[in-house]
C-alpha atoms as a PDB file:
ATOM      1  CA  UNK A   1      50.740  27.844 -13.439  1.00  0.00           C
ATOM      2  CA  UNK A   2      52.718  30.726 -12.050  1.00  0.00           C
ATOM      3  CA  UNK A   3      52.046  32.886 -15.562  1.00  0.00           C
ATOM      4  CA  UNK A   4      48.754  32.085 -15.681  1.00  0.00           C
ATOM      5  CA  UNK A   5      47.946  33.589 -12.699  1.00  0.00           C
ATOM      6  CA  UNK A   6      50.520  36.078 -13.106  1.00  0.00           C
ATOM      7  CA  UNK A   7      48.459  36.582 -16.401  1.00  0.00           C
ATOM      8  CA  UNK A   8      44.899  36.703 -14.780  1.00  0.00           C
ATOM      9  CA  UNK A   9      45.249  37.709 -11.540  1.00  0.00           C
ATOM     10  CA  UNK A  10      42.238  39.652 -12.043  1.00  0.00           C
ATOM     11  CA  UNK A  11      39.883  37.187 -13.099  1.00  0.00           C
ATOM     12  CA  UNK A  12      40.816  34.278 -10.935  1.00  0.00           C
ATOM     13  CA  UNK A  13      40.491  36.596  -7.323  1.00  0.00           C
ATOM     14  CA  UNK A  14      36.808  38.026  -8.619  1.00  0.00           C
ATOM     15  CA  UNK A  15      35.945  34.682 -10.126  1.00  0.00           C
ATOM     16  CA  UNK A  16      36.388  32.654  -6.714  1.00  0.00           C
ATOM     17  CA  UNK A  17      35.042  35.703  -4.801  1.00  0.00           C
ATOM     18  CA  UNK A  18      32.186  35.366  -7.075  1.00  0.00           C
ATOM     19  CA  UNK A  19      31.865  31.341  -6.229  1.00  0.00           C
ATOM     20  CA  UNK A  20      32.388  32.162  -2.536  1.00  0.00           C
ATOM     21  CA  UNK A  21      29.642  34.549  -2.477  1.00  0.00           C
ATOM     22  CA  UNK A  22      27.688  31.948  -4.344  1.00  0.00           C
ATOM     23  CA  UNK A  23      28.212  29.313  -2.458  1.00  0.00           C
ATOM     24  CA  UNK A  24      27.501  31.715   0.894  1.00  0.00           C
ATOM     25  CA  UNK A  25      23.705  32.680  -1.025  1.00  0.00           C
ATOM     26  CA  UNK A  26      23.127  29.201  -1.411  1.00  0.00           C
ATOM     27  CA  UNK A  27      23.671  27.906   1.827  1.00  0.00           C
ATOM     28  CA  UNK A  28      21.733  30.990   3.906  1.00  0.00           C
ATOM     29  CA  UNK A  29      19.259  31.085   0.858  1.00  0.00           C
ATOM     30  CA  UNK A  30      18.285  27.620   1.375  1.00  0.00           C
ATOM     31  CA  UNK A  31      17.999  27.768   5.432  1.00  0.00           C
ATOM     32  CA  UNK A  32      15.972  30.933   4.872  1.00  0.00           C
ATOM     33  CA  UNK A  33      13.783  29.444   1.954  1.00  0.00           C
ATOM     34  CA  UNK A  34      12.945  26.455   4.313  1.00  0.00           C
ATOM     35  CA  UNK A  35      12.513  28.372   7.469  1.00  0.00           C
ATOM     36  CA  UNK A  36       9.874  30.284   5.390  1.00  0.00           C
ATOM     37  CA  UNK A  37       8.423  27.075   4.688  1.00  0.00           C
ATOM     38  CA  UNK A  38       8.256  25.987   7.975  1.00  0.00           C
ATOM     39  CA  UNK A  39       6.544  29.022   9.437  1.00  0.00           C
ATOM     40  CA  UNK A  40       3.846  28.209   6.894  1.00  0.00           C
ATOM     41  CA  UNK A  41       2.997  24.514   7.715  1.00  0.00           C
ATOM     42  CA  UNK A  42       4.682  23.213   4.659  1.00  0.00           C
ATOM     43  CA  UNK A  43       7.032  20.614   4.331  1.00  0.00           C
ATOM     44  CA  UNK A  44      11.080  21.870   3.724  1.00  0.00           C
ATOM     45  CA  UNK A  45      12.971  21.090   0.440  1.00  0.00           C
ATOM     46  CA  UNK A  46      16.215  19.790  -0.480  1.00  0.00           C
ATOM     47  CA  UNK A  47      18.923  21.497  -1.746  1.00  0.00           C
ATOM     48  CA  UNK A  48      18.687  19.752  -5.123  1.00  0.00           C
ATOM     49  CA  UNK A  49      14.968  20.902  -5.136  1.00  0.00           C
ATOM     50  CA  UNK A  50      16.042  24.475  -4.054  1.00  0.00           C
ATOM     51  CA  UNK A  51      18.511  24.535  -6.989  1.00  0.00           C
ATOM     52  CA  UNK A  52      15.570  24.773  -9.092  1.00  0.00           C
ATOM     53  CA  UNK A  53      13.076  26.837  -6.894  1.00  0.00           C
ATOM     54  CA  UNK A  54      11.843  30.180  -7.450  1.00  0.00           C
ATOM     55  CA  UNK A  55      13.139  31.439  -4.449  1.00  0.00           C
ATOM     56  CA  UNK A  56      16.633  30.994  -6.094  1.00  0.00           C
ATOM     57  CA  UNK A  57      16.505  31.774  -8.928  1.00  0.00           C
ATOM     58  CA  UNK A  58      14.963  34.669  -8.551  1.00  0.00           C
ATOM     59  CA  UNK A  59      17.390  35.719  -6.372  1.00  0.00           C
ATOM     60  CA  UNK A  60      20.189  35.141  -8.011  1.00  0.00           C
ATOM     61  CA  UNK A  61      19.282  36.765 -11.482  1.00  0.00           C
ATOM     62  CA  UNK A  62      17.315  39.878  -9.927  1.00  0.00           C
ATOM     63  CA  UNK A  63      21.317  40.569  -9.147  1.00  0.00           C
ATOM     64  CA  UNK A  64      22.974  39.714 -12.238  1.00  0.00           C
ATOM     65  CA  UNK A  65      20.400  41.482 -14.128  1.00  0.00           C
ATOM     66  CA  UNK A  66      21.480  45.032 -12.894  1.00  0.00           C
ATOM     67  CA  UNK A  67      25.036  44.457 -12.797  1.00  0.00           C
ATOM     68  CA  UNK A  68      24.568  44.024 -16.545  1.00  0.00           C
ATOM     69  CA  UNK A  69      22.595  46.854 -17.008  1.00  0.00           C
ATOM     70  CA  UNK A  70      25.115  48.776 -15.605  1.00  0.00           C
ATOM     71  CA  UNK A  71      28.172  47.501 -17.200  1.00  0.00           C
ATOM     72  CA  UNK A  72      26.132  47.760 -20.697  1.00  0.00           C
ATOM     73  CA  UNK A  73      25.060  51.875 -19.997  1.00  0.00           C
ATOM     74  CA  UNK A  74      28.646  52.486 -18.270  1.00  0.00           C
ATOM     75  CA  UNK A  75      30.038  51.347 -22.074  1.00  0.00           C
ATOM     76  CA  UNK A  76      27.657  52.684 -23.832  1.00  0.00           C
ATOM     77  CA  UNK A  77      27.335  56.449 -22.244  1.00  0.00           C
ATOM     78  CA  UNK A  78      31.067  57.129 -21.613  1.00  0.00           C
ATOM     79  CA  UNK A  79      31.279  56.845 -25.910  1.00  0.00           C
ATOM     80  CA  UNK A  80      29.278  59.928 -26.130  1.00  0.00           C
ATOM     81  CA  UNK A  81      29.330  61.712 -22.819  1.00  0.00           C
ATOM     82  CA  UNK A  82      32.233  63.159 -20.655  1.00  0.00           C
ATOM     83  CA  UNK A  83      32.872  63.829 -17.069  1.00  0.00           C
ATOM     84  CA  UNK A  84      35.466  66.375 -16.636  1.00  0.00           C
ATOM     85  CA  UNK A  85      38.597  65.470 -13.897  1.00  0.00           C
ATOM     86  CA  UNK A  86      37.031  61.731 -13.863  1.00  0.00           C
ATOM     87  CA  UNK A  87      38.894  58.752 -14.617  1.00  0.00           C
ATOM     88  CA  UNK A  88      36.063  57.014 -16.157  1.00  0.00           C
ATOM     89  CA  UNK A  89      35.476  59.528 -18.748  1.00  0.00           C
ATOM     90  CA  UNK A  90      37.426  60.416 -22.523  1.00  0.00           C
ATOM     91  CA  UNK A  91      39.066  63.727 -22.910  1.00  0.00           C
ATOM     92  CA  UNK A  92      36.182  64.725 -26.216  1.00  0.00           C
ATOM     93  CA  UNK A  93      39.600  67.694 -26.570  1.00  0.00           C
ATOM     94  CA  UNK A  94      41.893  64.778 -27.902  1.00  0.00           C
ATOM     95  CA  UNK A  95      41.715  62.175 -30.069  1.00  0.00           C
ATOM     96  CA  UNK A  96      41.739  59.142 -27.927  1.00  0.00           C
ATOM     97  CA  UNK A  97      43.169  55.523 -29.337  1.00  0.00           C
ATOM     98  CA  UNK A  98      39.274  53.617 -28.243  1.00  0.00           C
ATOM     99  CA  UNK A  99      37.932  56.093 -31.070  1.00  0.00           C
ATOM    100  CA  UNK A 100      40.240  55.459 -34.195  1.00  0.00           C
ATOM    101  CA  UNK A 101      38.989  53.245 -36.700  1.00  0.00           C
ATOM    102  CA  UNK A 102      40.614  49.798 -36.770  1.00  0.00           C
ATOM    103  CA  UNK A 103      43.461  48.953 -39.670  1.00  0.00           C
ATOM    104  CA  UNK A 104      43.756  45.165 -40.680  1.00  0.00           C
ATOM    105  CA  UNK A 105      47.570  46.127 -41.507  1.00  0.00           C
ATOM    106  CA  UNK A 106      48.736  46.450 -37.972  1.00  0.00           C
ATOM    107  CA  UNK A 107      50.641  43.710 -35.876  1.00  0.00           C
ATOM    108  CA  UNK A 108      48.867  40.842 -34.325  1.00  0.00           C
ATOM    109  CA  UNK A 109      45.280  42.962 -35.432  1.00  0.00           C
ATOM    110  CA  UNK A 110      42.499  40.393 -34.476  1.00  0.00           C
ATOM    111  CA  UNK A 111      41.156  37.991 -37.044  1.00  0.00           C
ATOM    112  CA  UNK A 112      37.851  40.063 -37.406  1.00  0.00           C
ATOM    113  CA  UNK A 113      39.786  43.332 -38.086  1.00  0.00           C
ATOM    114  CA  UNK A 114      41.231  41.242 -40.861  1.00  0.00           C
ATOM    115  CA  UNK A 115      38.153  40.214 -41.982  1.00  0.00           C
ATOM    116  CA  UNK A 116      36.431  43.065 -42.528  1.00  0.00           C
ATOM    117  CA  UNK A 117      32.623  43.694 -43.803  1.00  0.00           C
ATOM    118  CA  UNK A 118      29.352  43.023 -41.348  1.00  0.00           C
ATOM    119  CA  UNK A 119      32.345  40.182 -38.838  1.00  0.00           C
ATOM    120  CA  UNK A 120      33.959  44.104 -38.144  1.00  0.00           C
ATOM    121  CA  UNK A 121      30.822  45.861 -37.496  1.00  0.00           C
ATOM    122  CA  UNK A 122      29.777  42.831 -35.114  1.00  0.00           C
ATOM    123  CA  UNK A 123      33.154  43.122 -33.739  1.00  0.00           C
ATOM    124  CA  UNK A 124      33.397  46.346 -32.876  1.00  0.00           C
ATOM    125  CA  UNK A 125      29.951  46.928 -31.049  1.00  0.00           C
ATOM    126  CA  UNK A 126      30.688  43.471 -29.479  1.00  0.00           C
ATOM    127  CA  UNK A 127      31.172  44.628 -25.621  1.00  0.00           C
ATOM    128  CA  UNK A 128      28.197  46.323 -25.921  1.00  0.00           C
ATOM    129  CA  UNK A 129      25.978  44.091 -28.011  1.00  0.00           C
ATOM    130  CA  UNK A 130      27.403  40.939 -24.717  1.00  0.00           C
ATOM    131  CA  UNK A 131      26.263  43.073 -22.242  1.00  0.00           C
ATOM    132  CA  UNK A 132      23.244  44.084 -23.397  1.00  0.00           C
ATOM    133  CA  UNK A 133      22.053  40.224 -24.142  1.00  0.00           C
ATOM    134  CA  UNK A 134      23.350  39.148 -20.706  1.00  0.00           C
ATOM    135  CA  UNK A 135      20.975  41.679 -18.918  1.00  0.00           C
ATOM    136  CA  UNK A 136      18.011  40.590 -21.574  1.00  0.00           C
ATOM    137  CA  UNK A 137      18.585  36.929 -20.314  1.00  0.00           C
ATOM    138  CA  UNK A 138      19.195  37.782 -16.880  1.00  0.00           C
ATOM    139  CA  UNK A 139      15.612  39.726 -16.274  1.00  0.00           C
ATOM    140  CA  UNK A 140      13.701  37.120 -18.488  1.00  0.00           C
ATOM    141  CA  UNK A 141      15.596  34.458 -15.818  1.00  0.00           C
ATOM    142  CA  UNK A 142      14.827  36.868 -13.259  1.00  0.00           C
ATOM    143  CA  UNK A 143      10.647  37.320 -14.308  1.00  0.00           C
ATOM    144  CA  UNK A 144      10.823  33.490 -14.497  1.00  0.00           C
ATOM    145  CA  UNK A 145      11.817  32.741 -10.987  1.00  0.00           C
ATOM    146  CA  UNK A 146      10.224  35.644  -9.237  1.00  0.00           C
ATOM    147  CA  UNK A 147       7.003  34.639 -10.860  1.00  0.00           C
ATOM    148  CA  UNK A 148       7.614  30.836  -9.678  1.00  0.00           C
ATOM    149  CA  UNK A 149       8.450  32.389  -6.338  1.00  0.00           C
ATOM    150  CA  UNK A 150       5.482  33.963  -6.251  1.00  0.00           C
ATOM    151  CA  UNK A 151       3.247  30.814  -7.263  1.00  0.00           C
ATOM    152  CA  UNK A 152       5.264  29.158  -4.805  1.00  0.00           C
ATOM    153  CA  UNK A 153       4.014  31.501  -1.957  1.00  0.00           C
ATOM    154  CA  UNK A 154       0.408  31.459  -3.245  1.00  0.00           C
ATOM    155  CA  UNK A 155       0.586  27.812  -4.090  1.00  0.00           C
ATOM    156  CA  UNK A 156       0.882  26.934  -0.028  1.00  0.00           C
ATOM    157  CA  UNK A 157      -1.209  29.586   1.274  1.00  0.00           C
ATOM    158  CA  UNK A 158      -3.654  27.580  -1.315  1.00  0.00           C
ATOM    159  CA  UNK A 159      -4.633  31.080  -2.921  1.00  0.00           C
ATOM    160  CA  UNK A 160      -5.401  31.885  -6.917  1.00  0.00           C
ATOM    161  CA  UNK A 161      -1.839  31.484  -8.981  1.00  0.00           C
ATOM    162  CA  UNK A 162      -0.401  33.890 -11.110  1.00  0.00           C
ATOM    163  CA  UNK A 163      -0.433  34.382 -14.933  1.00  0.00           C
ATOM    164  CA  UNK A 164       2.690  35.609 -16.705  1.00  0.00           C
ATOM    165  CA  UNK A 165       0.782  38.120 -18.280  1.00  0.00           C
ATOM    166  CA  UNK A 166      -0.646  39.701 -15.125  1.00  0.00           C
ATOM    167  CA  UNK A 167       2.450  39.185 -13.412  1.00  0.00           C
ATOM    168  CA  UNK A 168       4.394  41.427 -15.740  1.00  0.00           C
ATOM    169  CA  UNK A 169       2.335  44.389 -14.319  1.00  0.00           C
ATOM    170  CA  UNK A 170       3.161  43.378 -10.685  1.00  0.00           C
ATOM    171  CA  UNK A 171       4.169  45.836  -8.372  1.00  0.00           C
ATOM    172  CA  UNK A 172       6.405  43.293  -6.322  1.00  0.00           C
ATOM    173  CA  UNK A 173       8.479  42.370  -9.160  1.00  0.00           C
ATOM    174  CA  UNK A 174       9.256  46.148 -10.093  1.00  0.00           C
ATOM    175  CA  UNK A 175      10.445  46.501  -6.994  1.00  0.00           C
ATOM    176  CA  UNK A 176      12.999  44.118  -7.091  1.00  0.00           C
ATOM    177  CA  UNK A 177      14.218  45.827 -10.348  1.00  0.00           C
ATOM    178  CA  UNK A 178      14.184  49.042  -9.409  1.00  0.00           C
ATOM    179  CA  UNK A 179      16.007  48.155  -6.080  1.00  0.00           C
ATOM    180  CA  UNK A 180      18.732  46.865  -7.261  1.00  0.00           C
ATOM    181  CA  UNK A 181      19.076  49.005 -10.112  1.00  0.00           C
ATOM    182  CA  UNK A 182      18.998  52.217  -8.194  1.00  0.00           C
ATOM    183  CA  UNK A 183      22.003  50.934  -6.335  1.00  0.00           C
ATOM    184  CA  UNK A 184      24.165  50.492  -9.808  1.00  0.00           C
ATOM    185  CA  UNK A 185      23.319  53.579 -10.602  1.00  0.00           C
ATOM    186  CA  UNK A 186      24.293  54.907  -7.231  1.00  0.00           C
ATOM    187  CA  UNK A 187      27.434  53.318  -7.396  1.00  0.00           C
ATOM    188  CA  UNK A 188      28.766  54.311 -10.903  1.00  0.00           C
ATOM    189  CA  UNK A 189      27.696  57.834  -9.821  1.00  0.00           C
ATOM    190  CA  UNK A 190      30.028  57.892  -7.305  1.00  0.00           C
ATOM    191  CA  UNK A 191      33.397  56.447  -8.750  1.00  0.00           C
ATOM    192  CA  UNK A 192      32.530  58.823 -11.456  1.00  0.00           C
ATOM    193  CA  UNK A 193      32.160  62.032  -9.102  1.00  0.00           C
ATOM    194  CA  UNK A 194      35.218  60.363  -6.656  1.00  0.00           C
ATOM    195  CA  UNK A 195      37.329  59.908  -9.572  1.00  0.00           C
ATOM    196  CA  UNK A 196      37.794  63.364  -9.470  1.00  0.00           C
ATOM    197  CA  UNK A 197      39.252  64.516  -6.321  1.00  0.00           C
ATOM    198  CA  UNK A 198      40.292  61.154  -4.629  1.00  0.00           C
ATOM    199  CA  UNK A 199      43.226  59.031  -5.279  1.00  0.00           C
ATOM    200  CA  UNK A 200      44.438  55.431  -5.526  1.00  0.00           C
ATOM    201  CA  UNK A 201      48.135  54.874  -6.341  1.00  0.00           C
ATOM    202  CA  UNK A 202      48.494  51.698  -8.160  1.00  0.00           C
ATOM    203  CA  UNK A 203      45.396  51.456  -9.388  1.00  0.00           C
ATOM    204  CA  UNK A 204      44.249  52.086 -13.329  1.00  0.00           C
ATOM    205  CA  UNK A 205      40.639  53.063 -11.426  1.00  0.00           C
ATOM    206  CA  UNK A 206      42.507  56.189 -10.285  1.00  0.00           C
ATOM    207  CA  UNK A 207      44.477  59.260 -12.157  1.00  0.00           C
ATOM    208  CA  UNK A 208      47.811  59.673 -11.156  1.00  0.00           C
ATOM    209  CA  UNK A 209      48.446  60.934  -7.328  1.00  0.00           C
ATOM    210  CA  UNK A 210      49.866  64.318  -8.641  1.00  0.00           C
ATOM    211  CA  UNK A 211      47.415  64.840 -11.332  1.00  0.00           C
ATOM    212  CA  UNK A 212      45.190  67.811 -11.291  1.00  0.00           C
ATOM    213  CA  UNK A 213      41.492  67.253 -10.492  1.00  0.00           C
ATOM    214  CA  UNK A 214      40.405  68.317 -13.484  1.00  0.00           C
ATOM    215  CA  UNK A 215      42.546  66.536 -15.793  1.00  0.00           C
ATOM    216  CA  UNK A 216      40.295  64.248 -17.593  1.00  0.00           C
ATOM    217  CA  UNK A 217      40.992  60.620 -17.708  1.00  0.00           C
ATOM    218  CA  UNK A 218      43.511  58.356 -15.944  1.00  0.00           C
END
């Protein structure tokens, strides 16, 4: 037990911060959810029921969705563009190890590298190719619930419901996008521009403590 999370450190602390923060949505999600209820005459649900509702899920995957999109445009711009001094970005002056073409004779190579043909290709576009499917399912979850939220709302105010079709166009689900996408953007933008002139010994975020500013990479 001590290896393993000597091993994955990493993943276990942001994994139970993640179900923390989960479990933290849930519980002031579903007070909110039924105080909104309340305030409109209708009766509260249960926590089960909430599981389900649009209110959650909605929630939940407007989040995930542009933490995706992020992650997916992070990978995918630093291949082609460069930031000078920043830790995030390749030196394009060097040959850098990411860039060289995979050889199925080297030690312990993964079994796709060994494979070769269309299994490499898929393997070696994979990170991106994840990402990029995680954000697709993520806003379709997203679209689902915020359009069930929304028939929800209209559903006990006892007003017209929503199509998908015309809800695809709505301004309030842009918003909730856009929202939370500006803030991804946001915060790549700055450890890309911080990167540069501020320091964190210890970390593989950071360059080294005495490196110049504009030394490229960590």
């Amino acid at each position: 037990m001590k290896t393993f999370i000597r091993n994955n450190g990493l993943s276990v602390c942001f994994f139970l911060l993640f179900l923390g923060a989960m479990a933290g949505q849930l519980f002031f999600g579903f007070e909110e959810h039924n105080k909104e209820l309340l305030q409109e005459n209708a009766r509260g649900i249960t926590l089960g029921a909430y599981l389900s509702s649009g209110h959650f899920l909605q929630a939940t995957f407007e989040n995930w969705e542009s933490e995706f999109l992020q992650m997916a445009l992070l990978v995918i711009c630093t291949i082609f563009l460069q930031q000078k001094g920043s830790s995030e970005s390749k030196d394009f002056d060097k040959d850098e190890e990411v860039d060289r073409e995979p050889s199925s004779r080297r030690k312990n190579a993964p079994w796709p590298v060994k494979k070769g043909g269309w299994i490499l290709t898929l393997y070696k576009h994979s990170l991106t190719i994840s990402l990029l499917l995680l954000f697709i399912v993520s806003f379709v979850l997203h679209f689902y619930g915020s359009l069930k939220d929304e028939n929800e709302q209209l559903k006990v105010k006892g007003l017209p419901l929503e199509s998908a079709f015309d809800y695809i166009g709505d301004s309030g689900f842009w918003f909730e996008s856009f929202q939370n996408w500006q803030s991804e953007f946001l915060s790549v933008f700055a450890i890309v521009i911080l990167s540069i002139y501020l320091r964190q010994i210890g970390s593989p975020q950071s360059k080294p403590v005495g490196a110049p500013n504009r030394q490229t990479g960590a």
